[in-house]
Protein backbone atom coordinates (compact mmCIF):
# COMPACT_ATOMS: atom_id res chain seq x y z
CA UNK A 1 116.09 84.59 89.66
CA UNK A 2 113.50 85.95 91.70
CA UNK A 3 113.48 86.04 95.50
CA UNK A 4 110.86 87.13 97.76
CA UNK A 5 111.22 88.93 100.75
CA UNK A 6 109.35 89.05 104.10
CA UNK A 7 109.67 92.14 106.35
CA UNK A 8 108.15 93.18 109.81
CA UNK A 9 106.35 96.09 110.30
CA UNK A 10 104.44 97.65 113.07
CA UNK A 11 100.31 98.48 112.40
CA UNK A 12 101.02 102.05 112.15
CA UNK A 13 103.90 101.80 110.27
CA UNK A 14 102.06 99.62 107.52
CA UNK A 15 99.09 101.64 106.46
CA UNK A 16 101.06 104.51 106.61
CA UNK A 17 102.75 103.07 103.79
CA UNK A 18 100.32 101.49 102.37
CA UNK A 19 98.70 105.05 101.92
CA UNK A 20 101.41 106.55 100.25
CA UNK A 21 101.81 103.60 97.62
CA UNK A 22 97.89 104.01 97.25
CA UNK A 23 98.29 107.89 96.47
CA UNK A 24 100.56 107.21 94.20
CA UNK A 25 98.27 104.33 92.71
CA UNK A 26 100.92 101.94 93.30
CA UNK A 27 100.67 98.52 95.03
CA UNK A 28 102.11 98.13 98.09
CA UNK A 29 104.69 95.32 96.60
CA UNK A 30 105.86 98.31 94.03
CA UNK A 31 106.01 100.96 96.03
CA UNK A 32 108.76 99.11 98.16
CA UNK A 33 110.43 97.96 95.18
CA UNK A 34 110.79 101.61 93.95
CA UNK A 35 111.57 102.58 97.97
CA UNK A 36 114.53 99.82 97.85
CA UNK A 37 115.94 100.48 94.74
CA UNK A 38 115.96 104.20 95.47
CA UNK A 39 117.90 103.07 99.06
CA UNK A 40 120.53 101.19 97.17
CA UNK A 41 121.25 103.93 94.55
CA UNK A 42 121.81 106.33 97.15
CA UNK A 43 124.33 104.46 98.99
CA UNK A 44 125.97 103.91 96.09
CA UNK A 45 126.08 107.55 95.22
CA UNK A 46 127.36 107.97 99.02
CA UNK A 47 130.00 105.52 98.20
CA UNK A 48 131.66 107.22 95.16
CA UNK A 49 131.13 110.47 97.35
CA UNK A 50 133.60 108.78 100.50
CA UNK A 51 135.78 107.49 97.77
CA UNK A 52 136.82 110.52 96.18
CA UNK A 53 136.75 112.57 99.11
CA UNK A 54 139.92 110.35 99.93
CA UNK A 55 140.87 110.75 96.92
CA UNK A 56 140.61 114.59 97.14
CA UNK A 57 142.24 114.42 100.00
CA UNK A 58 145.07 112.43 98.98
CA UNK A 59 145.91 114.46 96.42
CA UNK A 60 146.66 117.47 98.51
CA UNK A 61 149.80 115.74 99.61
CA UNK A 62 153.34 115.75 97.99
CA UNK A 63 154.36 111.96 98.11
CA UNK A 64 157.95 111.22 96.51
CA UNK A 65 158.49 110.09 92.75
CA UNK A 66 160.61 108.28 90.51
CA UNK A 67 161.91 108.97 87.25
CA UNK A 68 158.99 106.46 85.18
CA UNK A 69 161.78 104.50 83.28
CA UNK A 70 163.64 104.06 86.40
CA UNK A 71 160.84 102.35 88.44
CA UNK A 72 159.57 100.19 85.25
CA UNK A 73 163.64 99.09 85.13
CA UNK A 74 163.48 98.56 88.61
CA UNK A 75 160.20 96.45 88.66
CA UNK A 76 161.18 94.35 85.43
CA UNK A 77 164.52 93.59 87.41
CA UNK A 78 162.94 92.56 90.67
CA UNK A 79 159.92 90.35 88.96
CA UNK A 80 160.17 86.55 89.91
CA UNK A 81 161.06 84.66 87.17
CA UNK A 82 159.95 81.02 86.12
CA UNK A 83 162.30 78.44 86.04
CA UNK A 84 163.49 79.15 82.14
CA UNK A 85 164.05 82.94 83.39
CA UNK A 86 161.04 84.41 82.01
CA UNK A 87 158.87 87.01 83.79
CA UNK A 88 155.67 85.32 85.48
């Protein structure tokens, strides 16, 4: 689906970009596309950035563990069960 969008600009701020999409023989309606789409890869790159700084981060502490087979016992014990006794 396609949806258009409307956006407010000031006099100035409008044929300044309307000269840059021109020198890059764009049309305007392109040149904001490409502008956009440009935005919202960067913030995702920004976002996988934050995330594994904390993950960095995270990983510089000791946090206590469990023997594997231990916890997996432990979980499999504690699961509710339905009504015949099976795991849900």
């Amino acid at each position: 689906m396609v949806k258009r969008l409307q956006v407010i600009l000031q006099d100035s701020d409008y044929k300044e970009i309307q000269r840059i999409a021109r020198s890059r023989h764009l049309s305007l309606a392109s040149w904001v596309r490409q502008a956009l789409d440009l935005a919202r890869r960067r913030e995702a790159i920004a976002d996988i950035g934050r995330k594994l700084a904390v993950i960095r981060a995270a990983a510089q502490h000791d946090y206590p563990v469990s023997d594997i087979d231990r916890v997996l016992t432990e979980i499999e014990r504690d699961a509710p069960r339905t009504r015949d006794g099976d795991p849900r």
